[in-house]
PDB file of N, CA and C in Angstrom:
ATOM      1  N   UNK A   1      -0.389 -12.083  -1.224  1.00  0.00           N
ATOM      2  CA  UNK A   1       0.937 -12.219  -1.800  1.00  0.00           C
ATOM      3  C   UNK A   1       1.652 -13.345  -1.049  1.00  0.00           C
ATOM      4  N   UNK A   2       1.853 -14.573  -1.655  1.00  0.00           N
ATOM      5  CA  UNK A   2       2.710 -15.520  -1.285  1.00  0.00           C
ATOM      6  C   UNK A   2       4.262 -15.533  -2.041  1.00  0.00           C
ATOM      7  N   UNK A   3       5.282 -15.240  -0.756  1.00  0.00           N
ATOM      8  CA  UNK A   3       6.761 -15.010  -1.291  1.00  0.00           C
ATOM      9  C   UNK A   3       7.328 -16.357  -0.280  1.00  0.00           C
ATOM     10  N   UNK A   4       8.318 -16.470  -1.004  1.00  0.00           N
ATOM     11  CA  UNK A   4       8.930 -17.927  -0.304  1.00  0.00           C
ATOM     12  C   UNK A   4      10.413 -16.702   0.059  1.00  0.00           C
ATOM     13  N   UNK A   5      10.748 -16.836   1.286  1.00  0.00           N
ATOM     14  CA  UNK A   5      12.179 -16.275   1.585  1.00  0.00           C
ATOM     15  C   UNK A   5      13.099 -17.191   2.255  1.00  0.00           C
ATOM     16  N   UNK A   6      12.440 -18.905   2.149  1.00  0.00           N
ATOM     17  CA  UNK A   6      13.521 -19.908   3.083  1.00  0.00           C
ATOM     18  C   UNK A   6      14.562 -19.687   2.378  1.00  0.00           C
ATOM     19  N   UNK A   7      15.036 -19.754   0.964  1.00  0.00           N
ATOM     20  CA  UNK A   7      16.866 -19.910   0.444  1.00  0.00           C
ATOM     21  C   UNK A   7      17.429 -18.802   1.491  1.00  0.00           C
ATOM     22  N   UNK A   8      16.831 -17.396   2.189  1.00  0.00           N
ATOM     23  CA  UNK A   8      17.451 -16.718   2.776  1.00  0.00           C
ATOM     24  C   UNK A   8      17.955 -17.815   3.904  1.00  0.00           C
ATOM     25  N   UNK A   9      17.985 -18.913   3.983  1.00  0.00           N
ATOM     26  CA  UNK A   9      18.628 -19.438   5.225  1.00  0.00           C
ATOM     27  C   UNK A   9      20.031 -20.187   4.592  1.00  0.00           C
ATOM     28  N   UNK A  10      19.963 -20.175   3.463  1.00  0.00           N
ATOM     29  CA  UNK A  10      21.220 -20.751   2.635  1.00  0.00           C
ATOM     30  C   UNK A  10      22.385 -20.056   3.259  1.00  0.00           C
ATOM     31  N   UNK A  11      22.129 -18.488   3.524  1.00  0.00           N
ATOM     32  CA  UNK A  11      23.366 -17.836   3.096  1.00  0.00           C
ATOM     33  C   UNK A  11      23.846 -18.338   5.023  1.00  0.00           C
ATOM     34  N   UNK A  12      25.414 -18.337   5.181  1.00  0.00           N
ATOM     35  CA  UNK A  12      26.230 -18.696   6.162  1.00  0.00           C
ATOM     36  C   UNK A  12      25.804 -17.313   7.356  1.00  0.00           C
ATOM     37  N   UNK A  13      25.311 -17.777   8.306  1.00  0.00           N
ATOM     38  CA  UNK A  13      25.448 -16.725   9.873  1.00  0.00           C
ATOM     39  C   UNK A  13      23.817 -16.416   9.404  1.00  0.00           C
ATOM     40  N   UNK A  14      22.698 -17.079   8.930  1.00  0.00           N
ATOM     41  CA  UNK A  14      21.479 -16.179   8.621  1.00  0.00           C
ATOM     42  C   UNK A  14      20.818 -16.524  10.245  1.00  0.00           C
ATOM     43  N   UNK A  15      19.935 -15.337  10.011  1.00  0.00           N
ATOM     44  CA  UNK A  15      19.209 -15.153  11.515  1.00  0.00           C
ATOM     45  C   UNK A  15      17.895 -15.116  11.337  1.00  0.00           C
ATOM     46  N   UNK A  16      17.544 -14.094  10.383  1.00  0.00           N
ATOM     47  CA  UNK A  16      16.147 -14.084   9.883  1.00  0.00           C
ATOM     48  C   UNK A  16      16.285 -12.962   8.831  1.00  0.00           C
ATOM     49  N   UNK A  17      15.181 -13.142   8.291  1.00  0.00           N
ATOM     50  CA  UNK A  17      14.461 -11.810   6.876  1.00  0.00           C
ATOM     51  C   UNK A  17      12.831 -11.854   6.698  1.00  0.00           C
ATOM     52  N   UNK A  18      12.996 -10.638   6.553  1.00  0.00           N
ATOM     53  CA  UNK A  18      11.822 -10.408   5.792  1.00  0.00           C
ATOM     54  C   UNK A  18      11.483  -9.441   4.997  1.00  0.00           C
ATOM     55  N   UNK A  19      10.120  -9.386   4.302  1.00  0.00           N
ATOM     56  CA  UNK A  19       9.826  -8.369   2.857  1.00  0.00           C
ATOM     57  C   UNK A  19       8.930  -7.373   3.509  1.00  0.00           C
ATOM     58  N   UNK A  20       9.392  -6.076   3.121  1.00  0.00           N
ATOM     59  CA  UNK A  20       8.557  -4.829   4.435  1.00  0.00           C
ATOM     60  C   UNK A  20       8.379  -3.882   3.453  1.00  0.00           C
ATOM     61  N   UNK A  21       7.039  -3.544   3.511  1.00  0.00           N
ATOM     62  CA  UNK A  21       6.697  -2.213   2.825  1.00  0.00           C
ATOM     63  C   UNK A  21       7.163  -0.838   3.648  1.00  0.00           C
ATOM     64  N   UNK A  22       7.948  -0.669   2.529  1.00  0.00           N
ATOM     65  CA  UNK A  22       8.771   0.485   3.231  1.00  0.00           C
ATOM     66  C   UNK A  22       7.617   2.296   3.224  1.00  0.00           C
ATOM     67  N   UNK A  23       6.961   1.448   2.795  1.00  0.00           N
ATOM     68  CA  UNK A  23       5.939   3.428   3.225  1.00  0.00           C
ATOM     69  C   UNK A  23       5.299   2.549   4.578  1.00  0.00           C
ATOM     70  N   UNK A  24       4.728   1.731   4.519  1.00  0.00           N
ATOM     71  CA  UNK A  24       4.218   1.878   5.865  1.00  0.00           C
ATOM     72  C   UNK A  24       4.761   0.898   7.128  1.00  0.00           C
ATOM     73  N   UNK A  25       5.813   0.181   7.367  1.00  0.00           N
ATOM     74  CA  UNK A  25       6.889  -0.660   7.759  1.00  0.00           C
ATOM     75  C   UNK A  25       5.507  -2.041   7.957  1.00  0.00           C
ATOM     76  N   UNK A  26       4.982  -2.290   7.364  1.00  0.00           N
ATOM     77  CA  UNK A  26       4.377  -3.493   7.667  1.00  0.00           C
ATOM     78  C   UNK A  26       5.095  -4.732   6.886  1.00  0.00           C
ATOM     79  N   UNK A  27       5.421  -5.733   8.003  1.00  0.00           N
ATOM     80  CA  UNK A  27       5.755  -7.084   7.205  1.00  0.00           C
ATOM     81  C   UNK A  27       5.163  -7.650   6.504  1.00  0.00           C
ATOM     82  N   UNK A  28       5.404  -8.255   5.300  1.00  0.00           N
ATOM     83  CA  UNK A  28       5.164  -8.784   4.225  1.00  0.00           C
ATOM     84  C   UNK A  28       4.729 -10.263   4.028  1.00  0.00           C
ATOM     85  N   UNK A  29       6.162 -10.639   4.571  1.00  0.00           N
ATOM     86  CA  UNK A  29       6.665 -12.304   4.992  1.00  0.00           C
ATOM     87  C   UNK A  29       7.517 -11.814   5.679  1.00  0.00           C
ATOM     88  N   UNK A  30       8.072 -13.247   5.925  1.00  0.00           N
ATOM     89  CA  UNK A  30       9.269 -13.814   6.811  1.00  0.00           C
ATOM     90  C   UNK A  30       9.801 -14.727   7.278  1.00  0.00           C
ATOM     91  N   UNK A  31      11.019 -15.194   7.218  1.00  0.00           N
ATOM     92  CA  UNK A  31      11.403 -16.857   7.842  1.00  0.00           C
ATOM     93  C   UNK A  31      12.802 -16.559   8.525  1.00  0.00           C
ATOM     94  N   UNK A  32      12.685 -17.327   9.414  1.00  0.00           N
ATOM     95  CA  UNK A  32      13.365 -17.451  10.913  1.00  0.00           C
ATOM     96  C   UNK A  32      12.974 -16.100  11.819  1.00  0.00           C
ATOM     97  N   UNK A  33      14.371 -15.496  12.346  1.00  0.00           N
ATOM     98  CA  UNK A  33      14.057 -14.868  13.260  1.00  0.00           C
ATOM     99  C   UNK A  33      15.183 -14.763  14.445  1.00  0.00           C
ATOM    100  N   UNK A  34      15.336 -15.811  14.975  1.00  0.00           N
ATOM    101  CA  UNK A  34      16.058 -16.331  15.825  1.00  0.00           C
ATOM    102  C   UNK A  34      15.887 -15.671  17.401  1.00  0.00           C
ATOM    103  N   UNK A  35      14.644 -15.403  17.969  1.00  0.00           N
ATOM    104  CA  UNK A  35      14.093 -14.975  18.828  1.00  0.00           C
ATOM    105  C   UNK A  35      13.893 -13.063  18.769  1.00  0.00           C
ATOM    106  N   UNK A  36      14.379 -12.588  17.370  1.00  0.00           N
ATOM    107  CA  UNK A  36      13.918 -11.484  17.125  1.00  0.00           C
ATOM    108  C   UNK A  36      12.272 -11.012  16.934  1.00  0.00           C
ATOM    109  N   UNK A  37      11.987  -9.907  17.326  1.00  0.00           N
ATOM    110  CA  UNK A  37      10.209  -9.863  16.986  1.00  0.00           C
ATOM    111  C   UNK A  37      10.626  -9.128  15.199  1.00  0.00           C
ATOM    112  N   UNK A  38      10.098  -9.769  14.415  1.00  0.00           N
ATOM    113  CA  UNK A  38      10.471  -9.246  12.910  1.00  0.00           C
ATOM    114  C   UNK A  38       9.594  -8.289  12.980  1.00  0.00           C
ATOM    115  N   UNK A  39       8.120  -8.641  13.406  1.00  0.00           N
ATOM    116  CA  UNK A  39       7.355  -7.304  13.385  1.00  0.00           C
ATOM    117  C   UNK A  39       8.136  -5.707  13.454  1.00  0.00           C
ATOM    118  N   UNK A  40       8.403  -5.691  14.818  1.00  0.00           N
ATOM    119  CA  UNK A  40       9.026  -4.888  15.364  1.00  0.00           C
ATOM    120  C   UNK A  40      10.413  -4.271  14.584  1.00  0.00           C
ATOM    121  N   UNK A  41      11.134  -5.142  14.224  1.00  0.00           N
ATOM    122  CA  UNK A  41      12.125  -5.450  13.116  1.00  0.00           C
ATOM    123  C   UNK A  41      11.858  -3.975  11.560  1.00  0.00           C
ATOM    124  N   UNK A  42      10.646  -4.942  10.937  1.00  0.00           N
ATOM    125  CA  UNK A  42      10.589  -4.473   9.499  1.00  0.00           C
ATOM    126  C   UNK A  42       9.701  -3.022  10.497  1.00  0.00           C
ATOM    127  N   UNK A  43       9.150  -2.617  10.982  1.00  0.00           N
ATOM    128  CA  UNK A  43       8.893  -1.037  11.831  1.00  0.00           C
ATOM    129  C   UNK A  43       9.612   0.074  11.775  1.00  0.00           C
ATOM    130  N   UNK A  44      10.898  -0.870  12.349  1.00  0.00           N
ATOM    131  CA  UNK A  44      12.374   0.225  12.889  1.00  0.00           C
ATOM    132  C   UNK A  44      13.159   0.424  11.886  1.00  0.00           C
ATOM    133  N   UNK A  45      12.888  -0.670  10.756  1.00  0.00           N
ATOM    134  CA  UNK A  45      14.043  -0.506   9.415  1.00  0.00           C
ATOM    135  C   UNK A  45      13.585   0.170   8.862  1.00  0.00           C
ATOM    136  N   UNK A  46      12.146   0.462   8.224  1.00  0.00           N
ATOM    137  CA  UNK A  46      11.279   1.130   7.633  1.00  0.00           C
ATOM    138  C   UNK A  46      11.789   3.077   8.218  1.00  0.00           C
ATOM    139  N   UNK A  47      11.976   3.193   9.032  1.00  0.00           N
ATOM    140  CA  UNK A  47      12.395   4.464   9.428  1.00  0.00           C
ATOM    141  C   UNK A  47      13.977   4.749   8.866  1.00  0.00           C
ATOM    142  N   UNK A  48      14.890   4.208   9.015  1.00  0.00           N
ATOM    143  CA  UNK A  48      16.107   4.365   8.080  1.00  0.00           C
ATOM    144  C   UNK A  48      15.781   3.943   6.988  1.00  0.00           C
ATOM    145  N   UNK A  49      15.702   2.939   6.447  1.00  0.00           N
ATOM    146  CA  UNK A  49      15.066   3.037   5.071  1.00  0.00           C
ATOM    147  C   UNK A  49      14.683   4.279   4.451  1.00  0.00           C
ATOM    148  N   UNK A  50      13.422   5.230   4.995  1.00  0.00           N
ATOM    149  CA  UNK A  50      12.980   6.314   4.836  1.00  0.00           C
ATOM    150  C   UNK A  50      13.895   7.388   4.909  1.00  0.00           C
ATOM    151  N   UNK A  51      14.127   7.386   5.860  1.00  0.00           N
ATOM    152  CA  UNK A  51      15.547   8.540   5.968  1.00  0.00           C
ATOM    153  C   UNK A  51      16.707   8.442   5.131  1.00  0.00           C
ATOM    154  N   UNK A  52      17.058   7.217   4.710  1.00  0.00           N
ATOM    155  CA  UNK A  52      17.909   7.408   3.877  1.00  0.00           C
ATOM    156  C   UNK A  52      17.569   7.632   2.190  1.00  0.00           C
ATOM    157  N   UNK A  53      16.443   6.971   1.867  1.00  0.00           N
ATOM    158  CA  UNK A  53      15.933   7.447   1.105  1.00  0.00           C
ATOM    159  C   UNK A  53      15.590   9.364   0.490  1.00  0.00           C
ATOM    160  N   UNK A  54      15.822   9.772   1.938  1.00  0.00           N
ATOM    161  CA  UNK A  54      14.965  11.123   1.894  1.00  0.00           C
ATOM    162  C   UNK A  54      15.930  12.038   2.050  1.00  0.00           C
ATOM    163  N   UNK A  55      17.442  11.275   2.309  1.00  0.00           N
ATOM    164  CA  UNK A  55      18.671  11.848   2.385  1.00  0.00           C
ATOM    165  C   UNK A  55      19.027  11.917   0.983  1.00  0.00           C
ATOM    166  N   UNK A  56      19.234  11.213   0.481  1.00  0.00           N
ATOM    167  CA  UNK A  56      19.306  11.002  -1.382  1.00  0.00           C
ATOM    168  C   UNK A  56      18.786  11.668  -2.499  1.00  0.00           C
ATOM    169  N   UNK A  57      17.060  11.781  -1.806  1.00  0.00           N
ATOM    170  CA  UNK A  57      16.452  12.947  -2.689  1.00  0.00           C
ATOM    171  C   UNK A  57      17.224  14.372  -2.512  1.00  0.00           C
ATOM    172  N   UNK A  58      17.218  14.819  -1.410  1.00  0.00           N
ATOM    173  CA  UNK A  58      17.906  15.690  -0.891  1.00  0.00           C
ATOM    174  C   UNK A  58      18.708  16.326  -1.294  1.00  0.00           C
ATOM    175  N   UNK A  59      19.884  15.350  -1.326  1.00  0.00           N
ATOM    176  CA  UNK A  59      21.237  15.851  -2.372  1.00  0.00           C
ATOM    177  C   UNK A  59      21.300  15.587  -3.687  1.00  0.00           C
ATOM    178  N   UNK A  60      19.894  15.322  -3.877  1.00  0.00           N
ATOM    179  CA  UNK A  60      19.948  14.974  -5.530  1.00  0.00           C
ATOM    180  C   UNK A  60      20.656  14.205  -6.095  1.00  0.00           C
ATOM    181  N   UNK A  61      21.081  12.793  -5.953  1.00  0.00           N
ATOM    182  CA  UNK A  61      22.149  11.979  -5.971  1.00  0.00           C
ATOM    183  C   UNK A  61      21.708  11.399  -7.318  1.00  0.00           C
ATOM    184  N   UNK A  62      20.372  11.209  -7.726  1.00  0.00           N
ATOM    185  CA  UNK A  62      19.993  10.978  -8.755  1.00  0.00           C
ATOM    186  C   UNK A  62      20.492   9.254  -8.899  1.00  0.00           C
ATOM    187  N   UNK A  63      20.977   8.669  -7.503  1.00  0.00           N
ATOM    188  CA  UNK A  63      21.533   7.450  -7.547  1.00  0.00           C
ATOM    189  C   UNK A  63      20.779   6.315  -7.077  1.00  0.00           C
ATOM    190  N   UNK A  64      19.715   5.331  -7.168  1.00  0.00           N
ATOM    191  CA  UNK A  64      19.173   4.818  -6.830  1.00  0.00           C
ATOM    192  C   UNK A  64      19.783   3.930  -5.242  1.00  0.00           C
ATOM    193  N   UNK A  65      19.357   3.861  -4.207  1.00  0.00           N
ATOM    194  CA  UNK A  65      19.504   2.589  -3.310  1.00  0.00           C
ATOM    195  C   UNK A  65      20.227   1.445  -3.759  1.00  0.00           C
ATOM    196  N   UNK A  66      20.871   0.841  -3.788  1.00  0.00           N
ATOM    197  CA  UNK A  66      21.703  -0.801  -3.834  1.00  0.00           C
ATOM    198  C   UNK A  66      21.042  -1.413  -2.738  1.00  0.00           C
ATOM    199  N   UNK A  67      22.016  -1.324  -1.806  1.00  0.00           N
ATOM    200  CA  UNK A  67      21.142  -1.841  -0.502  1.00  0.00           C
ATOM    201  C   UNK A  67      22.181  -0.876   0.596  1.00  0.00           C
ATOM    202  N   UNK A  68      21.685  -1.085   2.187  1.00  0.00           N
ATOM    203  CA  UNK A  68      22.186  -0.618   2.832  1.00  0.00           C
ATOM    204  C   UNK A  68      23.025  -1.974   4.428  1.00  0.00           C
ATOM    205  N   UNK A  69      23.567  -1.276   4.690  1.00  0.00           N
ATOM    206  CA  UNK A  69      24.946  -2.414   5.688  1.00  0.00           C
ATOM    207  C   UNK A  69      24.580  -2.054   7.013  1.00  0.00           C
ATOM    208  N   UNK A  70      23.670  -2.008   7.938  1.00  0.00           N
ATOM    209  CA  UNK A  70      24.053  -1.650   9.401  1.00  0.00           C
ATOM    210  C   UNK A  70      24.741  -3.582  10.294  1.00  0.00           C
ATOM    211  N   UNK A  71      26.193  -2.911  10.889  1.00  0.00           N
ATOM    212  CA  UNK A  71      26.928  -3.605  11.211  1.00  0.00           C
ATOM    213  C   UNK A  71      26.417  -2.980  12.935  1.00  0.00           C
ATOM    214  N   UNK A  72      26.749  -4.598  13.484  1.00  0.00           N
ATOM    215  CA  UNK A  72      26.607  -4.399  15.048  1.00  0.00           C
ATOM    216  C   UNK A  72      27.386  -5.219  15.518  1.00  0.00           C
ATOM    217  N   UNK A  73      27.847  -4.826  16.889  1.00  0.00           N
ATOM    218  CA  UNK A  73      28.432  -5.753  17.604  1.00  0.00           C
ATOM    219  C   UNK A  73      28.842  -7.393  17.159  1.00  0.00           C
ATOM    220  N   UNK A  74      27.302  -8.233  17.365  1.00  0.00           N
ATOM    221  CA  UNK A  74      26.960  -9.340  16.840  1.00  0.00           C
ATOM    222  C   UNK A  74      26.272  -9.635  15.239  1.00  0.00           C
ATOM    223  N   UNK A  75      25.714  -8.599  15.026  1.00  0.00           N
ATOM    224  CA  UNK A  75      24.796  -8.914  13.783  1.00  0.00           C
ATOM    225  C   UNK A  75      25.429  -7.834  12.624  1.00  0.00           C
ATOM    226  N   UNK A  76      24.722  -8.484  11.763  1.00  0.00           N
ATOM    227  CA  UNK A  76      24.814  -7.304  10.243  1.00  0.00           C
ATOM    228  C   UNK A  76      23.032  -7.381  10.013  1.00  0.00           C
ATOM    229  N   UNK A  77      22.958  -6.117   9.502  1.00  0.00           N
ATOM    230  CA  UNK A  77      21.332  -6.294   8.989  1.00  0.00           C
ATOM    231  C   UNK A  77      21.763  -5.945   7.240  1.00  0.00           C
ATOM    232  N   UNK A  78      21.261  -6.780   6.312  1.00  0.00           N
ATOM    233  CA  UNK A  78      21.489  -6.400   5.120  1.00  0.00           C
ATOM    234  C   UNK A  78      19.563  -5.652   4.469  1.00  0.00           C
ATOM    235  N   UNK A  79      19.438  -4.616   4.176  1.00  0.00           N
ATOM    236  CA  UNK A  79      18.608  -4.088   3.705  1.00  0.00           C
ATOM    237  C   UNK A  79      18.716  -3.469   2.136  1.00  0.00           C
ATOM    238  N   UNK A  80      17.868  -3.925   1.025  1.00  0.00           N
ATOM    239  CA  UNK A  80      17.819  -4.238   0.213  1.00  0.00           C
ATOM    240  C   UNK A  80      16.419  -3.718  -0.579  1.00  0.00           C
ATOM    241  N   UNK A  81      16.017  -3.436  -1.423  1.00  0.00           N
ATOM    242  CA  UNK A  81      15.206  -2.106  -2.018  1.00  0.00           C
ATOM    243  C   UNK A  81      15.205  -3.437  -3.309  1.00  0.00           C
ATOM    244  N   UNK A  82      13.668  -3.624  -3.509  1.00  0.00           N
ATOM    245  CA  UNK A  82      13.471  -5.022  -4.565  1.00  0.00           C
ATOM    246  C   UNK A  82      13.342  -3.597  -5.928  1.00  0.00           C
ATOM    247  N   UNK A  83      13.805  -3.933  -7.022  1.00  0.00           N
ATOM    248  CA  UNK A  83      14.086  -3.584  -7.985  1.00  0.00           C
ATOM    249  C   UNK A  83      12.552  -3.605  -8.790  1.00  0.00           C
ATOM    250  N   UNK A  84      11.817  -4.479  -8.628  1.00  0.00           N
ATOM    251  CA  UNK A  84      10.548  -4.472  -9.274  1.00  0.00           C
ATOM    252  C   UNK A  84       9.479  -4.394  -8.650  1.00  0.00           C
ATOM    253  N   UNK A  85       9.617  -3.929  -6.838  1.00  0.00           N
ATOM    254  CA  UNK A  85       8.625  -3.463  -6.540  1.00  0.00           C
ATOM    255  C   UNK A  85       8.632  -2.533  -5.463  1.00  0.00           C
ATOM    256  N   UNK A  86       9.004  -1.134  -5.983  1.00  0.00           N
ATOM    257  CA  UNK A  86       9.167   0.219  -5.179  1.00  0.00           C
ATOM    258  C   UNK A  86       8.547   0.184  -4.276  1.00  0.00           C
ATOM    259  N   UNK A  87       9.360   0.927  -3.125  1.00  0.00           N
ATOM    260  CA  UNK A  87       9.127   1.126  -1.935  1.00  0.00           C
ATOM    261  C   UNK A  87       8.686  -0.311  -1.062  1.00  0.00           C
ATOM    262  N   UNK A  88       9.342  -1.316  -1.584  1.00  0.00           N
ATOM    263  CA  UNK A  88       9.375  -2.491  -0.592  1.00  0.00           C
ATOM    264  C   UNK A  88      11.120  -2.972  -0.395  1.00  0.00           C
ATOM    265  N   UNK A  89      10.897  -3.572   0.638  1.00  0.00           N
ATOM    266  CA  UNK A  89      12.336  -3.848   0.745  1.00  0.00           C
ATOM    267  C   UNK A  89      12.573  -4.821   1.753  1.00  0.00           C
ATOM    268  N   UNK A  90      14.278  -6.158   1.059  1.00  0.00           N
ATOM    269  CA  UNK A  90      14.122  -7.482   1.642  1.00  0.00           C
ATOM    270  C   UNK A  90      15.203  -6.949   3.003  1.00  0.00           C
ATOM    271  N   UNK A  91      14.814  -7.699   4.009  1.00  0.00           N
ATOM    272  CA  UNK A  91      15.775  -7.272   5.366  1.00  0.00           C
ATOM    273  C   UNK A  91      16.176  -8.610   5.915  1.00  0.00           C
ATOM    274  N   UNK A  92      17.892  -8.870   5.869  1.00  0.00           N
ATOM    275  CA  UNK A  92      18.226  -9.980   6.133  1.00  0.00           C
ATOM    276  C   UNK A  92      19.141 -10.147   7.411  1.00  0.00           C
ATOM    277  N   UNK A  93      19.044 -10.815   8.782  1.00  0.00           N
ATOM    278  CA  UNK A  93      19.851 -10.270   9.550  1.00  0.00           C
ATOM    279  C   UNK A  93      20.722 -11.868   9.344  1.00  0.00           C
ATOM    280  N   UNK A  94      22.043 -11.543   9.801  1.00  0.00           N
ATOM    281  CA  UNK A  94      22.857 -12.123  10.187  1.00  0.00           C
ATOM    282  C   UNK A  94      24.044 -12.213  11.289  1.00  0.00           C
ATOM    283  N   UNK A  95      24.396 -13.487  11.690  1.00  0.00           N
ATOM    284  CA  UNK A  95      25.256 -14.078  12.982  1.00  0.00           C
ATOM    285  C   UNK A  95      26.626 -13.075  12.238  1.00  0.00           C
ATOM    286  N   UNK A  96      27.529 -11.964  12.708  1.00  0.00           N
ATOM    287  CA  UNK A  96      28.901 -11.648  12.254  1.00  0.00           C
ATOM    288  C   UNK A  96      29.559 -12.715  12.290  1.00  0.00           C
ATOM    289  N   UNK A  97      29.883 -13.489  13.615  1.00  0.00           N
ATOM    290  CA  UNK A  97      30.854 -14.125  13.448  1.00  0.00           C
ATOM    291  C   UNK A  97      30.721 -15.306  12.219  1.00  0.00           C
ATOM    292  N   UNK A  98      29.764 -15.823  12.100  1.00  0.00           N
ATOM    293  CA  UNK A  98      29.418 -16.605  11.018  1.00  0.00           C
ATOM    294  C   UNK A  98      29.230 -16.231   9.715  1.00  0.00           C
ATOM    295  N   UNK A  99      28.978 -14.945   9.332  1.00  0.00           N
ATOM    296  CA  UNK A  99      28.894 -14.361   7.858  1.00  0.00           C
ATOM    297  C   UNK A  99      29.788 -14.211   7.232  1.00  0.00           C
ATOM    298  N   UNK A 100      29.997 -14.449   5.578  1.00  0.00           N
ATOM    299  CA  UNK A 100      31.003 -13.839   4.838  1.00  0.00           C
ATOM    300  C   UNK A 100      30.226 -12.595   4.248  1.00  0.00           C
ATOM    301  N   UNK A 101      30.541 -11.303   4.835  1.00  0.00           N
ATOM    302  CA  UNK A 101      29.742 -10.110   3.958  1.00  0.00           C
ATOM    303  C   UNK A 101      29.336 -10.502   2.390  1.00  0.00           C
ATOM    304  N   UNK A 102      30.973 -10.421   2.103  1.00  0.00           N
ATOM    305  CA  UNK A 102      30.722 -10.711   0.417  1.00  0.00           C
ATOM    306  C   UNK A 102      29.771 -10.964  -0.341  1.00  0.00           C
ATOM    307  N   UNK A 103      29.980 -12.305   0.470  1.00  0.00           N
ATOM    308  CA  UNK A 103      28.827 -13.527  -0.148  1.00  0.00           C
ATOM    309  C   UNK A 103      27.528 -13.327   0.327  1.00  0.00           C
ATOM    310  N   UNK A 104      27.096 -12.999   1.863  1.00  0.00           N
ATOM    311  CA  UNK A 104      26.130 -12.738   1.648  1.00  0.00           C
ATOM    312  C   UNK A 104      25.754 -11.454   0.810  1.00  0.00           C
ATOM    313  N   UNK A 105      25.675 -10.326   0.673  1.00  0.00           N
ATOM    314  CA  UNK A 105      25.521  -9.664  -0.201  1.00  0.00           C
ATOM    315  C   UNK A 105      25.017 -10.453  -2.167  1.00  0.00           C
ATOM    316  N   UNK A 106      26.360 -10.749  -1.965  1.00  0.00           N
ATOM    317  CA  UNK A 106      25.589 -11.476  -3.559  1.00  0.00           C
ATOM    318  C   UNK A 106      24.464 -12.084  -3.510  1.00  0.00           C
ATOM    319  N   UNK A 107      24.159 -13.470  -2.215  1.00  0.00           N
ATOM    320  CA  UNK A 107      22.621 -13.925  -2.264  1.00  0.00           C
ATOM    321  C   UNK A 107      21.987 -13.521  -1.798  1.00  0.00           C
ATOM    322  N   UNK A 108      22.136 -12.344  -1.130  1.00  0.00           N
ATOM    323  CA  UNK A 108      20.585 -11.235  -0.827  1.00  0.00           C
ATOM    324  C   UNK A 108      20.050 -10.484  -2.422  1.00  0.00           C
ATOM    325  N   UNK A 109      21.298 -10.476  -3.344  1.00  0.00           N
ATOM    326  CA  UNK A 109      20.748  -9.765  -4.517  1.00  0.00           C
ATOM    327  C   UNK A 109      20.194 -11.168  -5.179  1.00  0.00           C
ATOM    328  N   UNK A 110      20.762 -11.978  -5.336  1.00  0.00           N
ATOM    329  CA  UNK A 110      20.313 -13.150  -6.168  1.00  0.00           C
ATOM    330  C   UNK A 110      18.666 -13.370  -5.312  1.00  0.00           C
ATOM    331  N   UNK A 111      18.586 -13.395  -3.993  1.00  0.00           N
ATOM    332  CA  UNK A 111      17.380 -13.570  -3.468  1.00  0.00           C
ATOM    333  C   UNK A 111      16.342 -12.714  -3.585  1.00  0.00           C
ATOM    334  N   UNK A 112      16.570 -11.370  -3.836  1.00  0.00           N
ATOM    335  CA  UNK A 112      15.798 -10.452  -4.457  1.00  0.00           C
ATOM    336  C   UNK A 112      15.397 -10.942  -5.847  1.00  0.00           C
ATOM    337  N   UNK A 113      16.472 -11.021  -6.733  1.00  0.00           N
ATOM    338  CA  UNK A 113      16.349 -11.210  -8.280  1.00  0.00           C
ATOM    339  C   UNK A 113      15.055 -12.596  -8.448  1.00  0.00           C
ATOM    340  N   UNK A 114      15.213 -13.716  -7.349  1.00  0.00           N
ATOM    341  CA  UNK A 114      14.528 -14.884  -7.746  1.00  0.00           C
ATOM    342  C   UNK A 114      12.546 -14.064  -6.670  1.00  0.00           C
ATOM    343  N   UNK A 115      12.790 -13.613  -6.162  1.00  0.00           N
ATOM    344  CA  UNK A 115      11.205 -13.259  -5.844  1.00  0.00           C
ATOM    345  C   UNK A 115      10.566 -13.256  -6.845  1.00  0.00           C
ATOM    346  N   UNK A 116       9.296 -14.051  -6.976  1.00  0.00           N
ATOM    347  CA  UNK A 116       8.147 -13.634  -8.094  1.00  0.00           C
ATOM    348  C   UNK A 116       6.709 -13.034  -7.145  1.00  0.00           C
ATOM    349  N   UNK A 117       6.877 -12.014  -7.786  1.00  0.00           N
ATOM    350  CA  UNK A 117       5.630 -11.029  -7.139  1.00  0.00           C
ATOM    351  C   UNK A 117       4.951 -10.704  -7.998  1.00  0.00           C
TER     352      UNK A 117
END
């Protein structure tokens, strides 16, 4: 599977992303990083991912994933559930001080929407 994820560097404050199979947290792809181990990265997301997933069944929300927001100190991680291929999912980190949420949000969905898999 060849996925191109450089436009993820378009969006303002990007750090790195990548495409992670969320049953077994193995990376997919990936571009940048910014001295993060992504390996390690798409591993640890893959476990909230799961959990939140498993929180949802749970309460029967009957509501699919959008994406999910963990905010930090310095970073935002945007995590994102690809629409046409279950149980994978795009993980985009970003600089806070440099991000517009908003916007990124919209081109993490537009960057999902343009994947051809």
């Amino acid at each position: 599977m060849s996925i191109d994820l450089t436009k993820a560097s378009e969006i303002a404050g990007f750090v790195g992303a990548c495409l992670v199979d969320g049953d077994t947290g193995l990376m997919l792809t990936s571009h940048g990083g910014g001295g993060l181990d992504l390996e390690a990265v798409a591993a640890q997301s893959t476990e909230v991912f799961k959990t939140q997933n498993s929180a949802v069944a749970a309460l029967r929300l009957n509501d699919p994933m959008e994406e999910m927001l963990v905010t930090l100190g310095r970073r935002v991680h945007i995590l994102r559930p690809l629409s046409n291929l279950p149980g994978t999912f795009l993980w985009v980190a970003l600089d806070r001080t440099r991000a517009n949420l908003g916007m990124a949000r919209l081109q993490v969905k537009a960057l999902e929407e343009s994947l051809s898999l």
